[in-house]
C-alpha atoms as a PDB file:
ATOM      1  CA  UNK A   1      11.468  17.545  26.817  1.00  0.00           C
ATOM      2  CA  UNK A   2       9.792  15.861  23.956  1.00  0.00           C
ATOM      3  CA  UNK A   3       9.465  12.040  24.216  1.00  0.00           C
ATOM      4  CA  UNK A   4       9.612   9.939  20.947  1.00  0.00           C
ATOM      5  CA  UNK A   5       6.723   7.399  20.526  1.00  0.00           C
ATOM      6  CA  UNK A   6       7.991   4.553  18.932  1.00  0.00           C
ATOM      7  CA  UNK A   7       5.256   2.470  16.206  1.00  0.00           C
ATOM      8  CA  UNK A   8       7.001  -0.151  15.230  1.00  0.00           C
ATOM      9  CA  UNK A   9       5.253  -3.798  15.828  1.00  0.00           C
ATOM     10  CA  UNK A  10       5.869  -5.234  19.283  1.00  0.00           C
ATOM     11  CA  UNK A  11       7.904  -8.530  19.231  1.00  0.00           C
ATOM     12  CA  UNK A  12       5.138 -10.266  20.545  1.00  0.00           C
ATOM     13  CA  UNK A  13       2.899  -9.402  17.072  1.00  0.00           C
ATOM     14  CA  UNK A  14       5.523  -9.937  15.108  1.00  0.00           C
ATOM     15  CA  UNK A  15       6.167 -13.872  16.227  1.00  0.00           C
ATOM     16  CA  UNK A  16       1.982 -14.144  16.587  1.00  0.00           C
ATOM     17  CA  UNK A  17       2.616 -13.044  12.633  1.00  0.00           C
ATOM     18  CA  UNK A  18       5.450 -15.135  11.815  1.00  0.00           C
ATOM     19  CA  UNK A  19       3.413 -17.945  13.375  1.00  0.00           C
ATOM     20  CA  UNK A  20       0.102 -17.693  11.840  1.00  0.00           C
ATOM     21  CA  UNK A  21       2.090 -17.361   8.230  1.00  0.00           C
ATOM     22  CA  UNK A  22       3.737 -20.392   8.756  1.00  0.00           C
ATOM     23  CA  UNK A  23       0.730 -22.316   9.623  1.00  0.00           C
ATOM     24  CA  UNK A  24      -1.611 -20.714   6.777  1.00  0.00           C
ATOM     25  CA  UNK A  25       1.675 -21.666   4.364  1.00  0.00           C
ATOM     26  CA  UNK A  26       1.651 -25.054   6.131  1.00  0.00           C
ATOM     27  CA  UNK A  27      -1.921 -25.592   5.529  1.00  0.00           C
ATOM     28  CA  UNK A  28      -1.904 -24.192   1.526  1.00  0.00           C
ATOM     29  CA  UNK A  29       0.953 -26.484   0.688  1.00  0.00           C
ATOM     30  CA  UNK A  30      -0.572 -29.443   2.066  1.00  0.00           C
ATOM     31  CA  UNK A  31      -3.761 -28.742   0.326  1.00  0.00           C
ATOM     32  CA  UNK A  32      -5.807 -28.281   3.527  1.00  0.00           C
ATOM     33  CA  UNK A  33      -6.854 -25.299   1.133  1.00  0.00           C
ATOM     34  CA  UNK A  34      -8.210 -25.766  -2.386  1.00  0.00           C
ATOM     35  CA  UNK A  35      -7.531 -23.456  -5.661  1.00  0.00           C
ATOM     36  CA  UNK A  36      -9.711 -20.798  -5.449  1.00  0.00           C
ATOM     37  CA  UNK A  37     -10.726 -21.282  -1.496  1.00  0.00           C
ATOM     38  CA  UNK A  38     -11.854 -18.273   0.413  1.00  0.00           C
ATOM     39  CA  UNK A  39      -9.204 -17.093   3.048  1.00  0.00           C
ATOM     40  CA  UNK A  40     -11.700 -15.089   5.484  1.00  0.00           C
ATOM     41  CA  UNK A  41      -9.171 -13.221   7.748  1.00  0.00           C
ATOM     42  CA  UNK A  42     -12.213 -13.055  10.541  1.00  0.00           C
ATOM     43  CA  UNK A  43     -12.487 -16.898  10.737  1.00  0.00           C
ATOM     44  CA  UNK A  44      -8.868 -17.333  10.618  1.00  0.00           C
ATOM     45  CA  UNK A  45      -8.248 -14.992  13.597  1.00  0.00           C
ATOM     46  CA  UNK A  46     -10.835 -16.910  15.589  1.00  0.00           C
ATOM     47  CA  UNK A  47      -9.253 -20.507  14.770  1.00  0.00           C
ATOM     48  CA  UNK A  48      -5.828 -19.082  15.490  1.00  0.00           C
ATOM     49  CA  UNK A  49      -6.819 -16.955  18.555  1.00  0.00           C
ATOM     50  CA  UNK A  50      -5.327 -13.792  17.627  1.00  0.00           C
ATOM     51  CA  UNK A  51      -6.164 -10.405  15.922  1.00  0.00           C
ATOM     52  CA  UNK A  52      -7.719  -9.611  12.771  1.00  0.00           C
ATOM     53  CA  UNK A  53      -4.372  -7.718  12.112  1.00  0.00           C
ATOM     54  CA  UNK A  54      -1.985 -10.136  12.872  1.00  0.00           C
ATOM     55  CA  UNK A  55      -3.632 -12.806   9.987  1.00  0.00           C
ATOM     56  CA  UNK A  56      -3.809  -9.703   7.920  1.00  0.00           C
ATOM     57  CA  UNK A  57      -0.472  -9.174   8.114  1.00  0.00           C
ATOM     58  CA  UNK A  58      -0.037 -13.069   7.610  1.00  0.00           C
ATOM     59  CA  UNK A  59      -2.044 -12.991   4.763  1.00  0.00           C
ATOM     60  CA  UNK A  60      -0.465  -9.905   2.857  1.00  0.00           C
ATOM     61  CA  UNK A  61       3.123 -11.758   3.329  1.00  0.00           C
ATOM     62  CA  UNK A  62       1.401 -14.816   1.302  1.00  0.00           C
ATOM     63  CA  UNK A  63       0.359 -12.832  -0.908  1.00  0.00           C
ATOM     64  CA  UNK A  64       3.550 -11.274  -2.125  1.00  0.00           C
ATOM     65  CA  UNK A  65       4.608 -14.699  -2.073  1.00  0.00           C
ATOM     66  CA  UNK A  66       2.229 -16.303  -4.675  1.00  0.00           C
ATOM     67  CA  UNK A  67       0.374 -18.435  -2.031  1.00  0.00           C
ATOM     68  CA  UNK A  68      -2.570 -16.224  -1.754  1.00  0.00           C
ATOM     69  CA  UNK A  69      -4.580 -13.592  -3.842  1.00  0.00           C
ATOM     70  CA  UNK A  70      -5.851 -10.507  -2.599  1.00  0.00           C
ATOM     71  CA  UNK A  71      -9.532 -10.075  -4.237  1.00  0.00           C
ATOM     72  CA  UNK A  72     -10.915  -6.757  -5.208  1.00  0.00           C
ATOM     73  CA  UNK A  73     -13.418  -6.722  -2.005  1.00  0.00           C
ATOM     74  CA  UNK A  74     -10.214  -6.865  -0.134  1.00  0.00           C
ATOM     75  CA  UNK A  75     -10.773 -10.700   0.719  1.00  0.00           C
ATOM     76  CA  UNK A  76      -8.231 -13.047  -0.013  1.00  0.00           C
ATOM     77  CA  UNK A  77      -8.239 -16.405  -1.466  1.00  0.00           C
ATOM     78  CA  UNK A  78      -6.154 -19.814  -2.881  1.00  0.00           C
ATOM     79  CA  UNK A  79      -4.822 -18.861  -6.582  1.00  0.00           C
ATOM     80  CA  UNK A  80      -6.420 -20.344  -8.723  1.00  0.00           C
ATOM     81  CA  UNK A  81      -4.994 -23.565 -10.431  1.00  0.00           C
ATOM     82  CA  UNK A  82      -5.665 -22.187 -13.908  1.00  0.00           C
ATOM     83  CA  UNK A  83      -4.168 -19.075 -13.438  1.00  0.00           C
ATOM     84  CA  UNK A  84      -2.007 -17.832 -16.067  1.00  0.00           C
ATOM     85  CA  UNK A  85       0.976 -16.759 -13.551  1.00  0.00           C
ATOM     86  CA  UNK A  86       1.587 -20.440 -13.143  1.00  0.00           C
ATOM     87  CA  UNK A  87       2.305 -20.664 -17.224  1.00  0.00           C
ATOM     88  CA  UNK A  88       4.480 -17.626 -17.104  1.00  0.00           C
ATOM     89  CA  UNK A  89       6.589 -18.493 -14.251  1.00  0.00           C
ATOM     90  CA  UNK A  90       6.899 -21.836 -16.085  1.00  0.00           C
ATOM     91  CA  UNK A  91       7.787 -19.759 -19.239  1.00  0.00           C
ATOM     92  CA  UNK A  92      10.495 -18.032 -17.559  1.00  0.00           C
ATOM     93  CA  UNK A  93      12.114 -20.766 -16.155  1.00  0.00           C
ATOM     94  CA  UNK A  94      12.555 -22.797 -19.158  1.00  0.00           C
ATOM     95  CA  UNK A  95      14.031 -19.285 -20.630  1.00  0.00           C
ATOM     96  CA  UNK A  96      16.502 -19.235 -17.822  1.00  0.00           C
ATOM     97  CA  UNK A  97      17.622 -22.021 -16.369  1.00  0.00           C
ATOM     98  CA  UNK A  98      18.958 -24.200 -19.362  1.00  0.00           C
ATOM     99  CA  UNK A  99      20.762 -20.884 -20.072  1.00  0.00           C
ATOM    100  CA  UNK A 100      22.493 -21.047 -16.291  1.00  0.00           C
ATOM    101  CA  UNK A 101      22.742 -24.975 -16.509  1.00  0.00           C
ATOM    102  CA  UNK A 102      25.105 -24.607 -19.776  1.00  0.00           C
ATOM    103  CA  UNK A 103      27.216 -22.272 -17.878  1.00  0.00           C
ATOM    104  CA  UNK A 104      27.174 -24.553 -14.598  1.00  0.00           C
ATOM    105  CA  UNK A 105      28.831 -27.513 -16.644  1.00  0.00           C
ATOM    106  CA  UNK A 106      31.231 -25.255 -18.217  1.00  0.00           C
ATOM    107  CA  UNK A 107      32.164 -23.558 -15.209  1.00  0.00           C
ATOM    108  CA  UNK A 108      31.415 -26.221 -12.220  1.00  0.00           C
ATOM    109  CA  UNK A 109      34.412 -27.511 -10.701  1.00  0.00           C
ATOM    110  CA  UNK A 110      35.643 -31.168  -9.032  1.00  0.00           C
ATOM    111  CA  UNK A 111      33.762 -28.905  -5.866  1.00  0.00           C
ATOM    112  CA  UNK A 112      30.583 -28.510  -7.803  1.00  0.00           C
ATOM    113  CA  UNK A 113      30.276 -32.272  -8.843  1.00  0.00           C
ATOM    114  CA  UNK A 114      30.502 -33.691  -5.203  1.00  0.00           C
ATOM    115  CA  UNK A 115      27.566 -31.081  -4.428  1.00  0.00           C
ATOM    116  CA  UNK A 116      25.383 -32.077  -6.811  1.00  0.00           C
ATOM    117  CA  UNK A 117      26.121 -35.760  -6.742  1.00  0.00           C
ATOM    118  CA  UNK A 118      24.813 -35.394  -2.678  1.00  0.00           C
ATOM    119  CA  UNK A 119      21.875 -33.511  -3.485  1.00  0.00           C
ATOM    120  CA  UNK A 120      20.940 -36.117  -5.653  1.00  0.00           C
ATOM    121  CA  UNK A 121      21.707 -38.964  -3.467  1.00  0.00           C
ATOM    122  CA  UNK A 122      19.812 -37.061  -0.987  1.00  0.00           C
ATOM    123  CA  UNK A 123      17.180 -35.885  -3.284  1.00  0.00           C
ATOM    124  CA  UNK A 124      16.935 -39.991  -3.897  1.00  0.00           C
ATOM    125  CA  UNK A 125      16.547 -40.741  -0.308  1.00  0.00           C
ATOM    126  CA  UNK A 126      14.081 -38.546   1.468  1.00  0.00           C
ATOM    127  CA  UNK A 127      10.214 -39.678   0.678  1.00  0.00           C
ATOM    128  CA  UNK A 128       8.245 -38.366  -1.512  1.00  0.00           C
ATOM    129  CA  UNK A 129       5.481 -38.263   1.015  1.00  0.00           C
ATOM    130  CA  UNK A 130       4.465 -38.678   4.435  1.00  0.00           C
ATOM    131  CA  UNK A 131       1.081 -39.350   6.339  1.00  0.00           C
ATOM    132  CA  UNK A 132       1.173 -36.497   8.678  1.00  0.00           C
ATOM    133  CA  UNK A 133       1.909 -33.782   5.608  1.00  0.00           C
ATOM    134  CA  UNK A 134      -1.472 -34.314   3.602  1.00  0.00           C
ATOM    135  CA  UNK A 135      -1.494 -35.847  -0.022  1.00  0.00           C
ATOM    136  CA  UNK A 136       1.008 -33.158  -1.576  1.00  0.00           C
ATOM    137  CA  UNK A 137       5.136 -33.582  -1.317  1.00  0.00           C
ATOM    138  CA  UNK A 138       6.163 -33.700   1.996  1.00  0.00           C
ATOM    139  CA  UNK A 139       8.163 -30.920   3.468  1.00  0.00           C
ATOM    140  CA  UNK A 140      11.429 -32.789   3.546  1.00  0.00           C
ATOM    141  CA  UNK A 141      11.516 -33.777  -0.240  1.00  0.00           C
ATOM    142  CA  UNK A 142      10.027 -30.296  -0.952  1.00  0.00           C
ATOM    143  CA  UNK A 143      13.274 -28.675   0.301  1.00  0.00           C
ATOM    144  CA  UNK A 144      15.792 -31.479  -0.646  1.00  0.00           C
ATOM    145  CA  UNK A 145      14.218 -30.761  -4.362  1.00  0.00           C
ATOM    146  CA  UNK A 146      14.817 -26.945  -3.699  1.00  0.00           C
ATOM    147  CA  UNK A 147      18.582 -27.864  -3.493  1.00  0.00           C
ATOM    148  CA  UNK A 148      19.177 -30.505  -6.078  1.00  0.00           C
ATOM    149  CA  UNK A 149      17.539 -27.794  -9.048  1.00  0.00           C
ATOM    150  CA  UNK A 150      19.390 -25.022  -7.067  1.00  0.00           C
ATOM    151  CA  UNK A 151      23.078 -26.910  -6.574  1.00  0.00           C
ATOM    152  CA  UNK A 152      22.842 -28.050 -10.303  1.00  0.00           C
ATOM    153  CA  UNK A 153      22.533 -24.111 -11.680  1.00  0.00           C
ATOM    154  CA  UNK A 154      25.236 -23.281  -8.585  1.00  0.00           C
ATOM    155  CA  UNK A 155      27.886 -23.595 -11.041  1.00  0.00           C
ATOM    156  CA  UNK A 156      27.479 -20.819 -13.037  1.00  0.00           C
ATOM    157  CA  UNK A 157      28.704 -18.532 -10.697  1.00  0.00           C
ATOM    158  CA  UNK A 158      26.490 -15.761 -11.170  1.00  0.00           C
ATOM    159  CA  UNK A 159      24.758 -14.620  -7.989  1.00  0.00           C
ATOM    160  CA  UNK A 160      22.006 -12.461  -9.484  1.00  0.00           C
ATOM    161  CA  UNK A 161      20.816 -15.211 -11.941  1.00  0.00           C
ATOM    162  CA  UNK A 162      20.631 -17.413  -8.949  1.00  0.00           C
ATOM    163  CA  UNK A 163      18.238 -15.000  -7.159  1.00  0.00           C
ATOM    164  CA  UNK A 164      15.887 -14.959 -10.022  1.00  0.00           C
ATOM    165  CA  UNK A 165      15.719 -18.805  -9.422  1.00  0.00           C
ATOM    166  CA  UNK A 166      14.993 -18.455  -5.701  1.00  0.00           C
ATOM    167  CA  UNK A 167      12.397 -15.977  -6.729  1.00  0.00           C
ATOM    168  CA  UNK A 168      10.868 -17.833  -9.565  1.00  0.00           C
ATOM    169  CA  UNK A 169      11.004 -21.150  -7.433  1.00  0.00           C
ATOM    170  CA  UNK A 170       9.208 -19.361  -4.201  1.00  0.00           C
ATOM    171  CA  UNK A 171       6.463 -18.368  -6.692  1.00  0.00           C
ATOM    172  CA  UNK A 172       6.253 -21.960  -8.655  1.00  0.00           C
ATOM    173  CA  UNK A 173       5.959 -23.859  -5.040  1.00  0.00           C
ATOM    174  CA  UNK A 174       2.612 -23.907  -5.188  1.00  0.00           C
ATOM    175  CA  UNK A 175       2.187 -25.057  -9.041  1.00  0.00           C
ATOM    176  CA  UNK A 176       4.589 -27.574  -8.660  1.00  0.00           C
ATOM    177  CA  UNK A 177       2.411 -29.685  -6.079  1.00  0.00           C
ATOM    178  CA  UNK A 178      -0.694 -29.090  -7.824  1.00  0.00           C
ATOM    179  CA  UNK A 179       0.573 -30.442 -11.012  1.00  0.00           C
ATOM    180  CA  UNK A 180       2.233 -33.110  -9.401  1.00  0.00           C
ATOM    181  CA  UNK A 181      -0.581 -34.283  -7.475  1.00  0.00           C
ATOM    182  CA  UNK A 182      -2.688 -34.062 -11.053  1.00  0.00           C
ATOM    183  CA  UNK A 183       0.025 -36.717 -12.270  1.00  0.00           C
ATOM    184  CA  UNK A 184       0.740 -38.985  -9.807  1.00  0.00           C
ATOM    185  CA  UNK A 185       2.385 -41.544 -12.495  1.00  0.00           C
ATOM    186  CA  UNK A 186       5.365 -39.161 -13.837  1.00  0.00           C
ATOM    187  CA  UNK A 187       8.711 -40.605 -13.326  1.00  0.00           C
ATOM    188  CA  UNK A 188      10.151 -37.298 -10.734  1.00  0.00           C
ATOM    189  CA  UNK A 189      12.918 -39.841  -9.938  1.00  0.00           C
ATOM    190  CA  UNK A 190      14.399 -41.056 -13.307  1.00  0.00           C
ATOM    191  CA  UNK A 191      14.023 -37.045 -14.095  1.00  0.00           C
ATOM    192  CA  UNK A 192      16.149 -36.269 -11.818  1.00  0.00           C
ATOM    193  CA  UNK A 193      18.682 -38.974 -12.479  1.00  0.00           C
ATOM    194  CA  UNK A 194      18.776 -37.903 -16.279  1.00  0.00           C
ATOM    195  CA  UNK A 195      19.532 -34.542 -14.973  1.00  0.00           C
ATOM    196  CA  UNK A 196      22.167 -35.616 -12.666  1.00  0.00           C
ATOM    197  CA  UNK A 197      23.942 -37.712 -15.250  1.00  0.00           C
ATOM    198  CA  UNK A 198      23.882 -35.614 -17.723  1.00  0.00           C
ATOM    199  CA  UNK A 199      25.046 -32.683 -15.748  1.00  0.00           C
ATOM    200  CA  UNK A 200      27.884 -35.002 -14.407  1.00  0.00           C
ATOM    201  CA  UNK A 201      28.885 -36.096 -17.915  1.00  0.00           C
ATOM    202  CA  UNK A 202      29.434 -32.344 -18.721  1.00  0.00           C
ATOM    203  CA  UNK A 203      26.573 -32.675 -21.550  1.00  0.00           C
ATOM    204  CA  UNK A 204      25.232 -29.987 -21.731  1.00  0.00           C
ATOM    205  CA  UNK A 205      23.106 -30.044 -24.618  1.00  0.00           C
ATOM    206  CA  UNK A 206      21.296 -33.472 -22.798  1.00  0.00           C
ATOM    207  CA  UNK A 207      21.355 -31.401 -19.798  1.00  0.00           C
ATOM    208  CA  UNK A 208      19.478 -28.289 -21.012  1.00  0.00           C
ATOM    209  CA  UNK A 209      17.196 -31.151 -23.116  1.00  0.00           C
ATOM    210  CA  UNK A 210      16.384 -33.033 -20.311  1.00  0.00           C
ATOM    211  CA  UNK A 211      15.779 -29.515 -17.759  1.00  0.00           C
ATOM    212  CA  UNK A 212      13.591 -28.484 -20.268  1.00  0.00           C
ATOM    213  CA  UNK A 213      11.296 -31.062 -20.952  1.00  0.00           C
ATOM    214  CA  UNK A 214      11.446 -31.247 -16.846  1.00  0.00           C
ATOM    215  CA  UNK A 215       9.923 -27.852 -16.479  1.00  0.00           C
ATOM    216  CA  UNK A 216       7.373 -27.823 -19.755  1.00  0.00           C
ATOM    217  CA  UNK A 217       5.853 -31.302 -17.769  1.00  0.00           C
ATOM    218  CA  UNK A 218       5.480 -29.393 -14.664  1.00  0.00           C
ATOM    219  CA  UNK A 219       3.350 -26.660 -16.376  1.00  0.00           C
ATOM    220  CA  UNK A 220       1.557 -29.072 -18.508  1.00  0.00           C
ATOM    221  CA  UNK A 221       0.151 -30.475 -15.247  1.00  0.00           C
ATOM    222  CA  UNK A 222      -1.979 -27.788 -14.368  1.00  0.00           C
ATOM    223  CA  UNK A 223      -3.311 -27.561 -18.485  1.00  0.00           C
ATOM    224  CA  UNK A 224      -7.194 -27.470 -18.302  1.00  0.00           C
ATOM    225  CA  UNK A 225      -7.426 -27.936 -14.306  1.00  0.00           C
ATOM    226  CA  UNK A 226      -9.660 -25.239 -14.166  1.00  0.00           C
ATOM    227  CA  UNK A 227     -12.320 -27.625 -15.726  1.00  0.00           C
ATOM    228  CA  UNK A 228     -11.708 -29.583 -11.468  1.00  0.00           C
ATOM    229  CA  UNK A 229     -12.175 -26.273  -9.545  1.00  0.00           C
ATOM    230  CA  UNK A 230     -14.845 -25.732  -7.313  1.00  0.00           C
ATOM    231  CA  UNK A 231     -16.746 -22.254  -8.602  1.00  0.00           C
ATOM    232  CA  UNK A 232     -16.202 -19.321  -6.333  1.00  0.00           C
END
């Protein structure tokens, strides 16, 4: 009788994975990691306690995320701030998501107001930062952001335009606390407001304005950074 070997990974590497991506994710975000930082999978195994394949695996996952790049020695590294990905991610969200906030306010519903009105008010309400997290957003805000952008394009009712903004905002996560960190004086809160008030007003052309300008400042953050990285 012939006995099947199984290959898949064991449970236990998978969660060793799962947590060693979630701490290296932790860690980039937070800026524990600058642009353009070496991520040596041999240190990382010995700081984390685990195998070289498990922070491989790790690493590859960040990787088709955005967070990390995967260098032609077969290192890996922080993107660089500079990087032109940043400008064309940028670029396609100001092509998209006016577009999807036009239909939102023509399509929204009573249903669709009350959502957005308490993602703002909670949007409002978490802080920006906290001491634990590093010097970038805070985890909290990070995610109540996610769903204020997200529950204002809801609207539109189209569910494969709102994957390609959960795509395009998983690979902008990155940018976005870079550039805000580079302008620590821009007004995130009275954006937002405009955005909500506008949206609420059912003005769309104000709306679109306002998500616009929103987006280009994001991306204009990061605009000769590469003049503050360290060299490789």
């Amino acid at each position: 009788m012939t006995q099947t070997v199984h290959t898949s990974t064991s449970p236990g590497k998978q969660m060793l994975s799962e947590q060693v991506y979630a701490h290296l994710r932790d860690a980039i975000m937070r800026g524990n990691h600058a642009p353009r930082d070496a991520l040596k999978p041999q240190d990382l195994a010995k700081e984390q306690g685990v195998s070289l394949a498990v922070v491989r695996e790790a690493l590859v996952r960040l990787v088709g995320e955005g967070l990390a790049d995967r260098l032609p020695n077969r290192g890996f590294a922080v993107p660089a701030c500079s990087d032109r990905r940043w400008q064309e991610v940028a670029e396609a969200r100001r092509t998209i998501e006016p577009v999807m906030l036009r239909m939102s306010i023509e399509r929204g519903d009573l249903d669709w107001e009350s959502r957005v009105r308490a993602a703002h008010h909670r949007l409002a309400r978490t802080p920006a930062y906290a001491p634990e997290e590093g010097e970038y957003y805070s985890g909290a805000w990070s995610e109540a952001h996610r769903v204020f952008h997200r529950t204002l394009l809801e609207g539109c009712g189209n569910p494969v335009l709102l994957e390609t903004f959960d795509r395009t905002w998983t690979a902008s996560e990155l940018a976005r606390r870079w550039s805000a960190h580079r302008v620590p004086d821009r007004d995130h809160a009275g954006e937002h407001r405009q955005l909500e008030e506008a949206a609420l007003a059912r003005d769309a052309d104000t709306a679109a304005e306002v998500l616009t300008q929103h987006l280009t400042q994001t991306a204009a953050g990061l605009t000769g950074c590469a003049l503050r990285e360290p060299a490789k």
